[in-house]
Protein backbone atom coordinates (compact mmCIF):
# COMPACT_ATOMS: atom_id res chain seq x y z
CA UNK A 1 46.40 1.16 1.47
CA UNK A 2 46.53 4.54 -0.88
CA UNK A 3 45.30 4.18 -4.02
CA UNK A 4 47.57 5.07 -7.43
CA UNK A 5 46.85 8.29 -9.18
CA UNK A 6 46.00 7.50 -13.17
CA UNK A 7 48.86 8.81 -15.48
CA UNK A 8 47.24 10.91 -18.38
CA UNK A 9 48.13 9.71 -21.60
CA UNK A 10 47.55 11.58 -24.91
CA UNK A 11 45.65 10.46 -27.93
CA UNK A 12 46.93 11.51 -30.84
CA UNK A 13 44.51 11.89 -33.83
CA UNK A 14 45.30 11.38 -37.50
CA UNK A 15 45.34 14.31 -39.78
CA UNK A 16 42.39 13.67 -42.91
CA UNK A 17 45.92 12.79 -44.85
CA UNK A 18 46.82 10.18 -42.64
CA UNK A 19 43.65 8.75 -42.48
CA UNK A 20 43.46 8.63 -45.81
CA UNK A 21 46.53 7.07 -46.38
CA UNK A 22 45.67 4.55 -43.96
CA UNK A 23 42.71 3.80 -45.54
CA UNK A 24 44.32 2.56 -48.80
CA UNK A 25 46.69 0.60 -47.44
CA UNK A 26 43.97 -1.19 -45.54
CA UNK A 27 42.20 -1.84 -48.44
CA UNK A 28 45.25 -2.84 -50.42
CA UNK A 29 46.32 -5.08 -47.97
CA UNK A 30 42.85 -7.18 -48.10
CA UNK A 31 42.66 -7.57 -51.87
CA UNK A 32 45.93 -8.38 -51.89
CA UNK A 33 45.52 -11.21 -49.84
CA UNK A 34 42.27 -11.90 -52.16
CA UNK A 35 39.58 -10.12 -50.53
CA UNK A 36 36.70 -9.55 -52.91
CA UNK A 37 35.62 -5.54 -53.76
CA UNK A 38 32.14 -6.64 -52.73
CA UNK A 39 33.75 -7.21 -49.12
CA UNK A 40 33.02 -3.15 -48.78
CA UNK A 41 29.77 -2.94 -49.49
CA UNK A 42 28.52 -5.92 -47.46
CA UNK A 43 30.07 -3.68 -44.78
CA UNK A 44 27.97 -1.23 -45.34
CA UNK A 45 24.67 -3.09 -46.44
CA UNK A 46 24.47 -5.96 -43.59
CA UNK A 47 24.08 -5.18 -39.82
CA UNK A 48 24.73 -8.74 -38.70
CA UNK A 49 27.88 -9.13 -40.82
CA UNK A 50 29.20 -5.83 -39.00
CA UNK A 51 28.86 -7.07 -35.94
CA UNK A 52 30.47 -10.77 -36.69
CA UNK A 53 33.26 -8.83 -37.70
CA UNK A 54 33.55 -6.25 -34.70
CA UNK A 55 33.09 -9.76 -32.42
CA UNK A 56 35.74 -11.95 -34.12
CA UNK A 57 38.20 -8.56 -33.78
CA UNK A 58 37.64 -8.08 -30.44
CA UNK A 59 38.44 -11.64 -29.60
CA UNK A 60 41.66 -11.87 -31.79
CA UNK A 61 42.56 -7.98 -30.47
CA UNK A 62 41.15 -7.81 -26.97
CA UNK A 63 39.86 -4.74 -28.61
CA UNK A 64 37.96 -2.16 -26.64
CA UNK A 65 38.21 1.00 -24.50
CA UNK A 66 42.13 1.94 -23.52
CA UNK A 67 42.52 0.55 -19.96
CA UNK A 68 43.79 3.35 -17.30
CA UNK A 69 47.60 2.59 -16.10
CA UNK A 70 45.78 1.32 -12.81
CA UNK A 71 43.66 -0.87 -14.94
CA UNK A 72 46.78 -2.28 -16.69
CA UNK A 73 48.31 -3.27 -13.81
CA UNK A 74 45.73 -4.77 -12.58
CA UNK A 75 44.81 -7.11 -15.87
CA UNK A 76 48.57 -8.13 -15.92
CA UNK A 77 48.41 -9.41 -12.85
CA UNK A 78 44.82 -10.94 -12.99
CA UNK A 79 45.08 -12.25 -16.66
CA UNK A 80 41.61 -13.78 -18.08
CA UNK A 81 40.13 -13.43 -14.64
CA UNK A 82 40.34 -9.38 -15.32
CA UNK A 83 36.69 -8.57 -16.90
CA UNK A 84 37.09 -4.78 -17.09
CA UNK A 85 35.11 -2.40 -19.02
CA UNK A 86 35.50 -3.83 -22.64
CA UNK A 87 34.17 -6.65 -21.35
CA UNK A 88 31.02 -5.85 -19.48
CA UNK A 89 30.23 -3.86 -22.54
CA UNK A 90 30.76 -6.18 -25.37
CA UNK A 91 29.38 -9.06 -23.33
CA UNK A 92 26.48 -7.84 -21.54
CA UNK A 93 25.69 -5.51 -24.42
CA UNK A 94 25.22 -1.98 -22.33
CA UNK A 95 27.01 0.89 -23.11
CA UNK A 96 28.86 2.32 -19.43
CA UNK A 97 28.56 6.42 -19.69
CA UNK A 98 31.88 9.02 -19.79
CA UNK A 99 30.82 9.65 -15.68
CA UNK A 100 30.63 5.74 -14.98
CA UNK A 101 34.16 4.75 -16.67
CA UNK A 102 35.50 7.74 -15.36
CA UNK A 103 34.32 6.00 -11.74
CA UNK A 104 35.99 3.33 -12.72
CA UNK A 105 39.73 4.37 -13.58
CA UNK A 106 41.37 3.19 -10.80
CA UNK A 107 41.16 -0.20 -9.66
CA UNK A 108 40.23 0.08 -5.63
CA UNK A 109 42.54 -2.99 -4.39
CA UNK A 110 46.46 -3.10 -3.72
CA UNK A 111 49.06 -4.74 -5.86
CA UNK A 112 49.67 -6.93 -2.75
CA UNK A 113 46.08 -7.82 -2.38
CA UNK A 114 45.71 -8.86 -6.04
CA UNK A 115 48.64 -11.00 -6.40
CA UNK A 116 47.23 -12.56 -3.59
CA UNK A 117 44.05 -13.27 -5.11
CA UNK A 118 45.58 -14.00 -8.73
CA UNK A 119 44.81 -17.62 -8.41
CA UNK A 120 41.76 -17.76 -6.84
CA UNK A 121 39.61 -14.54 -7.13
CA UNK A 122 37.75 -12.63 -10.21
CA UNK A 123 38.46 -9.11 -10.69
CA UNK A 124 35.31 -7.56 -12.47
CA UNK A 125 32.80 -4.86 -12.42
CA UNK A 126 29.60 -5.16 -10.95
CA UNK A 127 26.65 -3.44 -12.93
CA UNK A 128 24.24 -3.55 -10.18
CA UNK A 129 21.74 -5.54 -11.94
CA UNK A 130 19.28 -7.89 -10.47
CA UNK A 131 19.08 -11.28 -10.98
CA UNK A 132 15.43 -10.81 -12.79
CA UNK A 133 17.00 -7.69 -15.04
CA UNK A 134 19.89 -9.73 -15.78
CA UNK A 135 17.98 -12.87 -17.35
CA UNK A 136 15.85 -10.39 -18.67
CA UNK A 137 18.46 -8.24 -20.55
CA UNK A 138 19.91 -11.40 -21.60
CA UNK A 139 16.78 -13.04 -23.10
CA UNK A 140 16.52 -9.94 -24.95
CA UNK A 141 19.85 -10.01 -26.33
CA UNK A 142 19.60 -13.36 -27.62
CA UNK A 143 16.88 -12.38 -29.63
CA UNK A 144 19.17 -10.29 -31.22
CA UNK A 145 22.08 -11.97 -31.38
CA UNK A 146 20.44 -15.73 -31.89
CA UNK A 147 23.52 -17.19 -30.38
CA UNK A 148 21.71 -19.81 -27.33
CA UNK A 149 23.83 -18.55 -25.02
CA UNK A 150 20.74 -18.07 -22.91
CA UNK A 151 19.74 -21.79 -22.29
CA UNK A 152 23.30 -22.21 -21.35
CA UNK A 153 23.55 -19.43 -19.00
CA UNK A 154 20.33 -20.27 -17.14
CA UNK A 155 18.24 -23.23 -16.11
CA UNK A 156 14.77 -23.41 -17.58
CA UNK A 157 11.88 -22.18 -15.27
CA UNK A 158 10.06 -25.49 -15.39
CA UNK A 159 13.23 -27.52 -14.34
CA UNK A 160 14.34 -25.00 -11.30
CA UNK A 161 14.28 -26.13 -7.89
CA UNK A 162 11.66 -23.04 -6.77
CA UNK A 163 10.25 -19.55 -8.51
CA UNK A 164 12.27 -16.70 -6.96
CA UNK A 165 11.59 -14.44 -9.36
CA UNK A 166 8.97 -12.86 -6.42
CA UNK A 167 11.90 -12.75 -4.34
CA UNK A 168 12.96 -9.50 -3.27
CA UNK A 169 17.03 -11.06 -3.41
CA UNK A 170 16.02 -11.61 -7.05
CA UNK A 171 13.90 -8.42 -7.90
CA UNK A 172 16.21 -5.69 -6.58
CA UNK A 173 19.77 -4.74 -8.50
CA UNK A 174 22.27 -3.23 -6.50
CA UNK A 175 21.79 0.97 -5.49
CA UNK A 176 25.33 1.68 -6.21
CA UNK A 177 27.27 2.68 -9.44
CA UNK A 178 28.99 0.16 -11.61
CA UNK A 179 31.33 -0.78 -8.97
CA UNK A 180 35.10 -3.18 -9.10
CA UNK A 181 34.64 -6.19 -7.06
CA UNK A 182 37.27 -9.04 -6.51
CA UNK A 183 35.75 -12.26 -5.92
CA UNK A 184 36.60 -15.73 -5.11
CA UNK A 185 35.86 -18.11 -7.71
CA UNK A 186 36.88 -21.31 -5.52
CA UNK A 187 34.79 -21.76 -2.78
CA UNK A 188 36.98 -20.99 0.86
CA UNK A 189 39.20 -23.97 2.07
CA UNK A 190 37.61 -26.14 4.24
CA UNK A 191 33.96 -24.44 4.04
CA UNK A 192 32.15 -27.29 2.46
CA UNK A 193 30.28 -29.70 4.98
CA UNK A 194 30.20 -27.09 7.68
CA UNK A 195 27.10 -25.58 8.63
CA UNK A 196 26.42 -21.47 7.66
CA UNK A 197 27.57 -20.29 11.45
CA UNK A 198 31.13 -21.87 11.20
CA UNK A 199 31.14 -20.87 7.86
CA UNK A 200 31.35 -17.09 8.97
CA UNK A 201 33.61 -17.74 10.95
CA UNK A 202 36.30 -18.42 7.76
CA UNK A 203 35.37 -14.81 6.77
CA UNK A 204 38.64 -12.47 7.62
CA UNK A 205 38.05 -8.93 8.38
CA UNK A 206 38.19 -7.72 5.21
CA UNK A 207 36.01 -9.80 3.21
CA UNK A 208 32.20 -10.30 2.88
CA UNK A 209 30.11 -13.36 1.66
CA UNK A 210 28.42 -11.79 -1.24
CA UNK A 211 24.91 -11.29 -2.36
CA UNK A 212 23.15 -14.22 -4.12
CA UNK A 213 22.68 -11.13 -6.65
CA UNK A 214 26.57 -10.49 -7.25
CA UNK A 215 27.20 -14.15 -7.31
CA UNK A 216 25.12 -14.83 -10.06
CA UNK A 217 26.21 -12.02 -12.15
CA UNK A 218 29.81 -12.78 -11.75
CA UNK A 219 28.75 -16.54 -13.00
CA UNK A 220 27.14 -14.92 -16.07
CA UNK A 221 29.70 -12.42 -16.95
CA UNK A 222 32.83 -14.67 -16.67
CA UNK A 223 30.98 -17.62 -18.46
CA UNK A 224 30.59 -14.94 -21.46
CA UNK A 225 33.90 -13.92 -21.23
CA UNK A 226 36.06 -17.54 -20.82
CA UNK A 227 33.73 -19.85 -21.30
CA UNK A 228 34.27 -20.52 -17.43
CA UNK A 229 31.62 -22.52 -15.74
CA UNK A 230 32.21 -22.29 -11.73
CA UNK A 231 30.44 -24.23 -9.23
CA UNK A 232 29.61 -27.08 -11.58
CA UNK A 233 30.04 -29.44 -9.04
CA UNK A 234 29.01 -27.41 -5.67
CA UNK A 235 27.38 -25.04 -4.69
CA UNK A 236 28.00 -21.92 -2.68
CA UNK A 237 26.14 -20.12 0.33
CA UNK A 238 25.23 -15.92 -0.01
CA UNK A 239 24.63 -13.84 2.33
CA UNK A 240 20.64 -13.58 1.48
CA UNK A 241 17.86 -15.50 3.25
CA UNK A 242 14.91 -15.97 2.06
CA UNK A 243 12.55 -15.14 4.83
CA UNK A 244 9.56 -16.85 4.05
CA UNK A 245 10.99 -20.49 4.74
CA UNK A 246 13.94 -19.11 6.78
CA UNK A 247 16.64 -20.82 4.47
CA UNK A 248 19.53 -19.58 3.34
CA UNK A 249 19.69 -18.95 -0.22
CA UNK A 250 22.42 -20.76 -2.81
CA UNK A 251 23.86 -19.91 -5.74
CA UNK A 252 24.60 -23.24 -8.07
CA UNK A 253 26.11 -22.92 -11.30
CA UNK A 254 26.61 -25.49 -14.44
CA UNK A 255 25.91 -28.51 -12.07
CA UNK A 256 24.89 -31.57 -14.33
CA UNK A 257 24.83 -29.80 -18.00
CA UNK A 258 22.36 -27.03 -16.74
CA UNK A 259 22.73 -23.56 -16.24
CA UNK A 260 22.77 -20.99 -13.13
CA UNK A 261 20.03 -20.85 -10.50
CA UNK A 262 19.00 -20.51 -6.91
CA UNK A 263 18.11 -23.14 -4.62
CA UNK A 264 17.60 -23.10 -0.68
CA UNK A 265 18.95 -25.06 2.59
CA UNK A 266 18.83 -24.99 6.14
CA UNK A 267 21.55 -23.48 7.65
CA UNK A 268 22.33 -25.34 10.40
CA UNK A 269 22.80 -28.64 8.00
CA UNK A 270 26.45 -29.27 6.87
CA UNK A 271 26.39 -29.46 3.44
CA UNK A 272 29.57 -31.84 1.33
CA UNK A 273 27.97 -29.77 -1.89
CA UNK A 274 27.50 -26.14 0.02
CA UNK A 275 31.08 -23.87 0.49
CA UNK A 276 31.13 -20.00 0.42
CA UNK A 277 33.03 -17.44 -1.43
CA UNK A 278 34.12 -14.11 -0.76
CA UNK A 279 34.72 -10.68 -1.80
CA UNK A 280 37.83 -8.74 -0.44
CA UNK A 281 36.25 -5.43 0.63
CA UNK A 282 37.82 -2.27 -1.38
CA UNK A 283 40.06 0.48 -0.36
CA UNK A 284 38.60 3.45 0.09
CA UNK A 285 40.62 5.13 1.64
């Protein structure tokens, strides 16, 4: 499966004319539909109301970097389950550099492969982070942003089923670049009740069980991005054990009101709540 070759596409930059221009019409436009003069300078004066603006124009706009033509594709075929670059960045709050997006510019899956998974797979980008950095970075940005997002995304430390924050599957990120992954957010058919070893066996070839790591970011970035909550009513298997009690370790997310968090089970004990999910390996070639 080749991959497709980005087209280049100019950006053409207003002359100080233009701009100028444009400028007055914009403001022309708002007091004509009765925005006050004060509007401006509020702009100017209040950080917060910047950034309500920015948000709210980004929501109505889908505003953000210019997606590559491989990109495009890609986000017409994958709709809302597309979280591409303007999304990690508004979302997660981090800033990708010129090197990483340019990493990113071509989407490492076929058209076939993605119309396939259209209905029943999350194209996104992986930052890497580990489960401790992400509640972390998250904790701090809701100090910023005051929005308590945070209680929703997680389940309080008193109320979770064990501490894993000791955990090496929770205290190490990923060692590659920001990376696209394309991952199923319905569990595999017929992979709940089964214990883990016939559970591999529903992997094909090309596709992995993913990282308790990967599965929990994916759960954080598309609830910030749709509103989705996955998993609120099972659970799903990763590929991490956690050695000390020799269980495999589960990702559950939204179940009962509550946020995302980790819990453990033998894996030789079917499960009705415990499925997998996978992620289609990318072409590399």
């Amino acid at each position: 499966m080749g991959r497709r070759q980005p087209v280049d596409e100019p950006v053409l930059q207003p002359t100080l004319d233009q701009l100028l221009a444009r400028q007055a019409k914009f403001a022309g436009s708002l007091r004509t539909a009765g925005m006050p003069d004060r509007f401006y300078q509020l702009i100017i004066d209040d950080k917060e109301f910047r950034e309500q603006l920015v948000s709210l124009t980004q929501d109505r706009l889908e505003w953000g970097l210019p997606e590559t033509s491989s990109q495009r594709f890609a986000h017409h075929i994958m709709g809302k389950h597309f979280l591409g670059v303007p999304k990690v960045e508004r979302h997660l709050g981090v800033t990708l550099s010129d090197e990483v997006i340019k990493g990113l510019a071509l989407i490492p899956y076929s058209d076939q492969e993605l119309r396939e998974c259209a209905k029943t797979h999350v194209l996104w980008i992986d930052m890497g982070m580990s489960i401790v950095a992400l509640e972390y970075h998250m904790w701090l940005r809701e100090q910023e942003l005051r929005k308590g997002t945070y209680e929703k995304l997680f389940v309080h430390e008193r109320l979770r089923e064990f501490r894993y924050h000791e955990k090496p599957y929770a205290k190490h990120g990923s060692a590659t670049e920001p990376r696209w992954r394309l991952t199923r957010y319905i569990p595999v058919e017929n992979s709940l009740n089964h214990p883990w070893e016939e559970q591999c066996q529903l992997v094909a070839p090309h596709e992995e069980i993913p990282s308790a790591r990967e599965i929990f970011n994916l759960c954080t970035l598309l609830f910030l991005s749709t509103g989705e909550r996955i998993f609120e009513d099972i659970g799903v298997r990763t590929s991490d054990l956690d050695v000390d009690t020799k269980q495999r370790v589960n990702v559950i997310g939204f179940t009962e009101g509550f946020g995302i968090e980790l819990t453990r089970s033998e894996e030789n004990v079917p499960r009705k709540d415990l499925g997998i999910v996978t992620t289609v390996k990318p072409d590399i070639s």
